[in-house]
Protein backbone atom coordinates (compact mmCIF):
# COMPACT_ATOMS: atom_id res chain seq x y z
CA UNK A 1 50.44 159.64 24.62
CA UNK A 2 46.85 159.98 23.53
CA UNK A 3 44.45 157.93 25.19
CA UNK A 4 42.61 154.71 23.90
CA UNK A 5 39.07 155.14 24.29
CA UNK A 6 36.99 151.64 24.72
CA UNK A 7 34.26 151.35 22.84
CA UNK A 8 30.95 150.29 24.63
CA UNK A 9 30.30 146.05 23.67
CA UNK A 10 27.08 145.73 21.53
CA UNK A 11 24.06 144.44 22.89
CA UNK A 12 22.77 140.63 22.36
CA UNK A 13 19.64 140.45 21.11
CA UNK A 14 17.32 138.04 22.67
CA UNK A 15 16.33 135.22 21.05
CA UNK A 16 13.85 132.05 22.02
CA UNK A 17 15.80 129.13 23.38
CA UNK A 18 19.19 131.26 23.68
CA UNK A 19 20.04 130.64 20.16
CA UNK A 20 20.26 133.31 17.51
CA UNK A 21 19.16 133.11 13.85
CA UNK A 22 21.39 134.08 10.98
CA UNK A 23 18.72 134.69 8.25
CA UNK A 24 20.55 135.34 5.04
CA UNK A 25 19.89 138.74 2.50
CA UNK A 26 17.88 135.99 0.33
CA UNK A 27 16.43 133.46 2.62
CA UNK A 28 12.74 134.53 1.82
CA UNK A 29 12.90 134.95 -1.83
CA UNK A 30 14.64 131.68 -1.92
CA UNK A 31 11.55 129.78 -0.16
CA UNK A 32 9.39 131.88 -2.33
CA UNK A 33 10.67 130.77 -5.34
CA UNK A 34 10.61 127.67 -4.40
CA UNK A 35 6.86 127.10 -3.14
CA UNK A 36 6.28 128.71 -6.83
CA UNK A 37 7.95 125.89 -8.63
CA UNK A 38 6.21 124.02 -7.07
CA UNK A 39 3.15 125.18 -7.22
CA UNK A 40 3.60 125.30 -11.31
CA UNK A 41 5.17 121.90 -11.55
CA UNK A 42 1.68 120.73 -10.18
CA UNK A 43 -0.59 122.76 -12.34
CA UNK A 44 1.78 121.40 -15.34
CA UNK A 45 1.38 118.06 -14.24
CA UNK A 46 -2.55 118.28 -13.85
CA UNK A 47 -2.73 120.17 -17.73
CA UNK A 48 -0.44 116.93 -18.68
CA UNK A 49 -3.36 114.62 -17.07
CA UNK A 50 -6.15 116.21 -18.13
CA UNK A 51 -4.42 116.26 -21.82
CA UNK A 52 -3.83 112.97 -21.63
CA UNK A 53 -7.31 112.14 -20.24
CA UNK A 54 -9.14 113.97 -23.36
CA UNK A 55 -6.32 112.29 -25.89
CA UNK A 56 -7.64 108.67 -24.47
CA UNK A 57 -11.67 109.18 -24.42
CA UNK A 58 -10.99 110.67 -28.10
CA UNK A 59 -9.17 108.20 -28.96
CA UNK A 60 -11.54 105.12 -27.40
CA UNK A 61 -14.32 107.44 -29.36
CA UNK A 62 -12.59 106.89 -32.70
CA UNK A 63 -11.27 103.04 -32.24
CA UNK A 64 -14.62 102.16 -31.14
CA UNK A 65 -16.99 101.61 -34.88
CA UNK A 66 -13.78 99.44 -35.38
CA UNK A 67 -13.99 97.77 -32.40
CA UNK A 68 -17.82 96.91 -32.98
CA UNK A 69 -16.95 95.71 -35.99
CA UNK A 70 -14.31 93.14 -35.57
CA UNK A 71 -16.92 91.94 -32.44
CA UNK A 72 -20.12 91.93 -34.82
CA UNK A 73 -17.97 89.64 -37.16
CA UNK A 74 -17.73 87.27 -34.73
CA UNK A 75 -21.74 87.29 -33.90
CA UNK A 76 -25.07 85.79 -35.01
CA UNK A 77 -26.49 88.20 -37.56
CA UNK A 78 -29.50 88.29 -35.34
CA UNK A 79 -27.63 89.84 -32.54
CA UNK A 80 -25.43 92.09 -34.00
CA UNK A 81 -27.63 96.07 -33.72
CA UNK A 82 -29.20 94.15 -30.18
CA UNK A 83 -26.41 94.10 -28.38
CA UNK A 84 -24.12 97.52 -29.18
CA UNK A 85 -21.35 96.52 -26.88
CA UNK A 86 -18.17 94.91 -26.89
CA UNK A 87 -19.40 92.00 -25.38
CA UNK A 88 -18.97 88.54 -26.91
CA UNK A 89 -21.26 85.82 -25.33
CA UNK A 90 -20.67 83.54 -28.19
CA UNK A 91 -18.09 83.04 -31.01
CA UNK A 92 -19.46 82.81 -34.55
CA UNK A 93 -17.00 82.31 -37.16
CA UNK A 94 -18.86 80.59 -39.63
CA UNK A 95 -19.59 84.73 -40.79
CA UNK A 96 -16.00 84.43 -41.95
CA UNK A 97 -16.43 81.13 -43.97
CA UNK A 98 -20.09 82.01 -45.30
CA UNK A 99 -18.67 85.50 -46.09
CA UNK A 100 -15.99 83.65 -48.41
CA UNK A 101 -17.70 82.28 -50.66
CA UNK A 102 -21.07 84.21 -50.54
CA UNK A 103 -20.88 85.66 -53.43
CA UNK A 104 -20.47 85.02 -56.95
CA UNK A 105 -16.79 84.51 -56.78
CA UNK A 106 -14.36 83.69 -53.47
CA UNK A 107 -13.47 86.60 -51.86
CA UNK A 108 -10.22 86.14 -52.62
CA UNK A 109 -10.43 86.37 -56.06
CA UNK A 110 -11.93 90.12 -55.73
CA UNK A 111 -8.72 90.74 -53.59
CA UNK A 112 -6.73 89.64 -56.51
CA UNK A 113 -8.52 92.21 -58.55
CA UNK A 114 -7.81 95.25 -56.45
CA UNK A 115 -4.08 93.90 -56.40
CA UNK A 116 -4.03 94.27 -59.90
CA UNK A 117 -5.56 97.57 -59.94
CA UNK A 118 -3.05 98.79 -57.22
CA UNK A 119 0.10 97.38 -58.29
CA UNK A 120 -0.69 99.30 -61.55
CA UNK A 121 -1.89 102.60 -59.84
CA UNK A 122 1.38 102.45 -57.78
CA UNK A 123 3.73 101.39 -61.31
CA UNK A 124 2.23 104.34 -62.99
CA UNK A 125 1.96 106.78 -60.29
CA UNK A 126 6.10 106.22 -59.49
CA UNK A 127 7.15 106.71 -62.90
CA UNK A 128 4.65 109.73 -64.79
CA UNK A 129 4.66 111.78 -61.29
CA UNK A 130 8.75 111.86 -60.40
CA UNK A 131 9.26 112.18 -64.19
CA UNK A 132 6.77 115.00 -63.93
CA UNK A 133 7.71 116.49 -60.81
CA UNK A 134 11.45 116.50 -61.84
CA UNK A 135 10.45 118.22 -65.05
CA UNK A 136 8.72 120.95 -62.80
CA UNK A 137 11.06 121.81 -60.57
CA UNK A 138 14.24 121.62 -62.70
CA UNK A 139 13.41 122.70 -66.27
CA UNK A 140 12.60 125.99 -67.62
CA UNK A 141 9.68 126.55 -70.06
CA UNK A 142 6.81 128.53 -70.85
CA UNK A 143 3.28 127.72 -69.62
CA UNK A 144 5.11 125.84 -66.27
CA UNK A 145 2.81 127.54 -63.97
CA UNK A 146 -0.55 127.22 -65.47
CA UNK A 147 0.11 123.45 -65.92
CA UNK A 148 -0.70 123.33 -62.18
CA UNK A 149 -3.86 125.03 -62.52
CA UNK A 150 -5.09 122.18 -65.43
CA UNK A 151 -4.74 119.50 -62.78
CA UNK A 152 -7.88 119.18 -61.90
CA UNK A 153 -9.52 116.03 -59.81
CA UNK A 154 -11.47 113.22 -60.51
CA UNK A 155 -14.81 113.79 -60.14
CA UNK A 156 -14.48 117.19 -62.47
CA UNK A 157 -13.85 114.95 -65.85
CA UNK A 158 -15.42 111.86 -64.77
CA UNK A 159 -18.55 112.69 -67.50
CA UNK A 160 -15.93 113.00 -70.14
CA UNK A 161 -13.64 110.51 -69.40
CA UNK A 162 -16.19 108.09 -69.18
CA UNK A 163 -17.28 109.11 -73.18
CA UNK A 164 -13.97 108.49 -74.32
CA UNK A 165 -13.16 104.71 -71.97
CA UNK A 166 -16.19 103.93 -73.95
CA UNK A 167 -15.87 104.18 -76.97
CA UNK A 168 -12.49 102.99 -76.95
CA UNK A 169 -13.76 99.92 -75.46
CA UNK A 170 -12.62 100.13 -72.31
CA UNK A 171 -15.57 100.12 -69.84
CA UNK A 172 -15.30 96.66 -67.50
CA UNK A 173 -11.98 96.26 -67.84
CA UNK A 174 -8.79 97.76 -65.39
CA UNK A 175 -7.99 100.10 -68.16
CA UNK A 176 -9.75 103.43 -67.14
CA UNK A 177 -8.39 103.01 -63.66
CA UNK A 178 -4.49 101.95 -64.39
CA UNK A 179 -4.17 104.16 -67.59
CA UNK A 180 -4.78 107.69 -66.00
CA UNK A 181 -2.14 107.02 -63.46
CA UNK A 182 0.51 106.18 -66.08
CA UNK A 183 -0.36 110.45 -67.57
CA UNK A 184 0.23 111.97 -63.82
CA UNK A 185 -3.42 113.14 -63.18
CA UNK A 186 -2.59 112.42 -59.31
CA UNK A 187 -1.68 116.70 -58.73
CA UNK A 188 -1.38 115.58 -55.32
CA UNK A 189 1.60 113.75 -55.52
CA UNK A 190 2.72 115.63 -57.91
CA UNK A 191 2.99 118.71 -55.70
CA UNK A 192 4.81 116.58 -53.33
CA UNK A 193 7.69 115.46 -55.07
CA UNK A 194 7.85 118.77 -56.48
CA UNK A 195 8.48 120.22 -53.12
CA UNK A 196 10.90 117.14 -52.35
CA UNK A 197 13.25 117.81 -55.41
CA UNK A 198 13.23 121.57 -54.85
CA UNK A 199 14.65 120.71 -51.61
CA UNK A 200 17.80 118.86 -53.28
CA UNK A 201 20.79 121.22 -54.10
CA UNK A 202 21.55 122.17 -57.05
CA UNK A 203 25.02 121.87 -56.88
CA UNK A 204 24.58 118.06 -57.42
CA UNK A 205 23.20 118.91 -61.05
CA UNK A 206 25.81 121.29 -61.75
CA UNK A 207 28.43 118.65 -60.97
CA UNK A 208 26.54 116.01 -63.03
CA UNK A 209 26.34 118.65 -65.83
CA UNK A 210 29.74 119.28 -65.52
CA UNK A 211 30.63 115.01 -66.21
CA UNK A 212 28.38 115.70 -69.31
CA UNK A 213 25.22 114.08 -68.01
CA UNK A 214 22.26 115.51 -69.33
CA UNK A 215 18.87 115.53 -68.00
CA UNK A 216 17.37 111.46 -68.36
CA UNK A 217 21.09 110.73 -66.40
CA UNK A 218 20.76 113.28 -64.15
CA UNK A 219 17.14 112.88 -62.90
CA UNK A 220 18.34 108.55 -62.72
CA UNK A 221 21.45 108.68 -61.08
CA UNK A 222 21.18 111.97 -59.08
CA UNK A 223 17.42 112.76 -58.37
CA UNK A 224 16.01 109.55 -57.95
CA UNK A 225 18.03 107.72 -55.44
CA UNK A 226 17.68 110.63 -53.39
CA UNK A 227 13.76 110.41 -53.44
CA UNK A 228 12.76 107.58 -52.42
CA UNK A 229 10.73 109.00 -48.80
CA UNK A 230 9.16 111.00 -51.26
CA UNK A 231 8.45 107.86 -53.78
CA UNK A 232 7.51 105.57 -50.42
CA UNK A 233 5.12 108.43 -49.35
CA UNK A 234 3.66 107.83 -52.76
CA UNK A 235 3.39 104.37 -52.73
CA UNK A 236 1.96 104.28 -49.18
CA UNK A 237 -0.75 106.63 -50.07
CA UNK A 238 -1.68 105.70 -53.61
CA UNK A 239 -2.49 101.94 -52.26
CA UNK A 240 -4.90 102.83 -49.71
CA UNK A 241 -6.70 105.10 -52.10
CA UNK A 242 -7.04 102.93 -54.45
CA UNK A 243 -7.28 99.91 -52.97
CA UNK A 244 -10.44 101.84 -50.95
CA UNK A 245 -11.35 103.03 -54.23
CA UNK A 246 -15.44 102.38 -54.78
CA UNK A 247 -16.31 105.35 -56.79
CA UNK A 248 -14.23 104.52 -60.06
CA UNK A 249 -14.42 101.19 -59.76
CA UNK A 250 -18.33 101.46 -59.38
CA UNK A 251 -18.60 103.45 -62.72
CA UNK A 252 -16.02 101.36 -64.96
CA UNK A 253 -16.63 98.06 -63.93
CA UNK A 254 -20.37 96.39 -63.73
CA UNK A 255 -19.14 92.36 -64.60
CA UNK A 256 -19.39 90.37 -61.09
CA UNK A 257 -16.18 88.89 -62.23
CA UNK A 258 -14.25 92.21 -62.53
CA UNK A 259 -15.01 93.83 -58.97
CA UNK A 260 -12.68 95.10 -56.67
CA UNK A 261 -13.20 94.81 -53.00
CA UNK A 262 -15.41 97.89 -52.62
CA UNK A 263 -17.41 96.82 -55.03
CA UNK A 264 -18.09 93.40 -54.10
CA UNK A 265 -18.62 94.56 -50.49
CA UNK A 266 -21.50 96.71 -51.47
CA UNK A 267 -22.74 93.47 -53.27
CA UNK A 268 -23.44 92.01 -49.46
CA UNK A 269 -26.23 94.61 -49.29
CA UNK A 270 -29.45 93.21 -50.69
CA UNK A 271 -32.31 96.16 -50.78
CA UNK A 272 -34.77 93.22 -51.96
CA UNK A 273 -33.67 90.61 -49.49
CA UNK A 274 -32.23 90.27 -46.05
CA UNK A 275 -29.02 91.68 -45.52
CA UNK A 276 -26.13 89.28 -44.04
CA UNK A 277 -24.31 92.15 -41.98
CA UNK A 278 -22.15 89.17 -40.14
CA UNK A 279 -20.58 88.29 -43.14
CA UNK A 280 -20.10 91.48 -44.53
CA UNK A 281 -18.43 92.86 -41.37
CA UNK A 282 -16.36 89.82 -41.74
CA UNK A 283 -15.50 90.44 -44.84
CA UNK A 284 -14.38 93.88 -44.50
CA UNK A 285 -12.09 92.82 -41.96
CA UNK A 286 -10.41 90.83 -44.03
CA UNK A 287 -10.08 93.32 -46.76
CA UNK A 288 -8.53 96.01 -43.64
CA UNK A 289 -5.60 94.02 -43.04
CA UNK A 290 -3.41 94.29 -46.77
CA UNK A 291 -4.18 98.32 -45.41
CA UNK A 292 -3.56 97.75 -42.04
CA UNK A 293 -0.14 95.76 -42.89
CA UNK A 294 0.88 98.66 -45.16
CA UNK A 295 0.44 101.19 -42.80
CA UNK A 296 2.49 99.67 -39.91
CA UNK A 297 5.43 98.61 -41.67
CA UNK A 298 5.62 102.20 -44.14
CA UNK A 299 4.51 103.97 -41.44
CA UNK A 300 8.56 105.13 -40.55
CA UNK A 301 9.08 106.17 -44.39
CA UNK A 302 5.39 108.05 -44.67
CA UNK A 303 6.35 110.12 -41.64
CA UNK A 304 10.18 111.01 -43.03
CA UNK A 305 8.89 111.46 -46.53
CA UNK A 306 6.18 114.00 -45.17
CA UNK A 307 8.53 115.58 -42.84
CA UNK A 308 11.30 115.93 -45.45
CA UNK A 309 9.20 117.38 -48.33
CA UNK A 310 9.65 120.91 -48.40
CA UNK A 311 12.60 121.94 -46.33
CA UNK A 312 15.31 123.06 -47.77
């Protein structure tokens, strides 16, 4: 028989209080790790704050001339540049009735006039451009590239377009401002529905083309339904600018009667006689709110018309 030899027992190691620790292979990493999460979840949160911070002073920075406004509206026109805060120690809406009628015409019926000239801005501007734009991005003809490089703004032709609105007859009247929309000289929304339609698949023309629809049905039934964020982004845009319009409007029309509400704005400022600032801050108020009202309630079909254009 061969003998069993016993094996010595192993020693206990001494611990404090009698107790022994069972530290595990990853114990330290583990609280590492963890103090380092930490540590970054805080310096994220403080970047957040400070972000935040800077968004809000920026943002107080560019609300404020608006703020001042609406409050000098409501003050004497003595105390409007004394006092540069947002203070009000005294209604004073009498700037919005005297502002009414303080010119020539209500104020109101200047409003009417820049309706007129943006309902047709926005008419002509949804019919040349998509018609335009469709004709760019589906058809194939010679010289389709350089017409982009003949769109040219405004204020390049403004000498020669002014020649020819007068001697047709046209200076003072809404003519020169509705009529150039109606040819697609806007290369800005142009561009834009250009992108839009290039992002619709061809497939759908094929199968139109295949019913025997030709182009007029096609860009109708098929194209057009499927634009309209790109044909609300128009519409947004095109009544701000010309509803803010002063420049054209200046130039073409020079009857009191026919002035938009840039126009008759500037009329508030006399350089011969004293200026009523209440009024006119009043006034301009009230012509921020058809803008204002546009804004907020397109606001959802400017941001998917802007975010749709282009991808495809």
């Amino acid at each position: 028989m061969t003998e069993l030899q016993t094996l010595p027992a192993p020693e206990k190691l001494p611990s404090s209080g009698g107790k022994t620790r069972a530290k595990g292979p990853g114990g330290g990493s583990r609280k590492r790790e963890s103090r380092g999460s930490l540590a970054f979840s805080r310096s994220a949160r403080l970047k957040a704050m400070a972000k935040h911070a800077v968004l809000i002073i920026a943002g107080g920075i560019m609300i404020y001339p608006l703020l001042w406004m609406v409050v000098s509206s409501l003050r004497p026109n003595e105390l409007i540049f004394r006092e540069p805060g947002l203070w009000l120690n005294s209604l004073e809406m009498g700037n919005y009735t005297d502002g009414w009628s303080a010119l020539t015409h209500p104020f109101g019926h200047y409003m009417l006039n820049s309706a007129v000239v943006v309902i047709g801005s926005i008419l002509g501007n949804l019919i040349s451009c998509s018609m335009a734009a469709y004709a760019l991005a589906r058809l194939q003809f010679s010289g389709k590239k350089l017409f982009f490089g003949i769109m040219l703004p405004f204020h390049v032709i403004i000498v020669p377009q002014y020649i020819l609105f007068s001697q047709i007859g046209w200076v003072n009247t809404f003519w020169p401002l509705i009529v150039p929309k109606l040819l697609a000289t806007d290369a800005f929304f142009v561009f834009l529905m250009v992108q839009f339609i290039r992002g619709i698949p061809t497939e759908l023309d094929e199968a139109a083309r295949i019913d025997g629809a030709g182009h007029p049905r096609i860009f109708l039934r098929v194209i057009l339904p499927l634009m309209v964020p790109a044909l609300a982004t128009t519409t947004i845009f095109t009544f701000i600018w010309t509803w803010n319009d002063f420049f054209g409007a200046l130039i073409y029309l020079t009857d009191p009667e026919m002035f938009t509400v840039p126009v008759a704005l500037r009329a508030f400022v006399d350089s011969q006689s004293a200026t009523s600032w209440g009024s006119l801050f009043a006034m301009s108020i009230v012509s921020l709110l058809p803008v204002f009202l546009v804004f907020l309630f397109g606001q959802r079909f400017l941001i998917k018309g802007i975010a749709t254009t282009g991808i495809k």
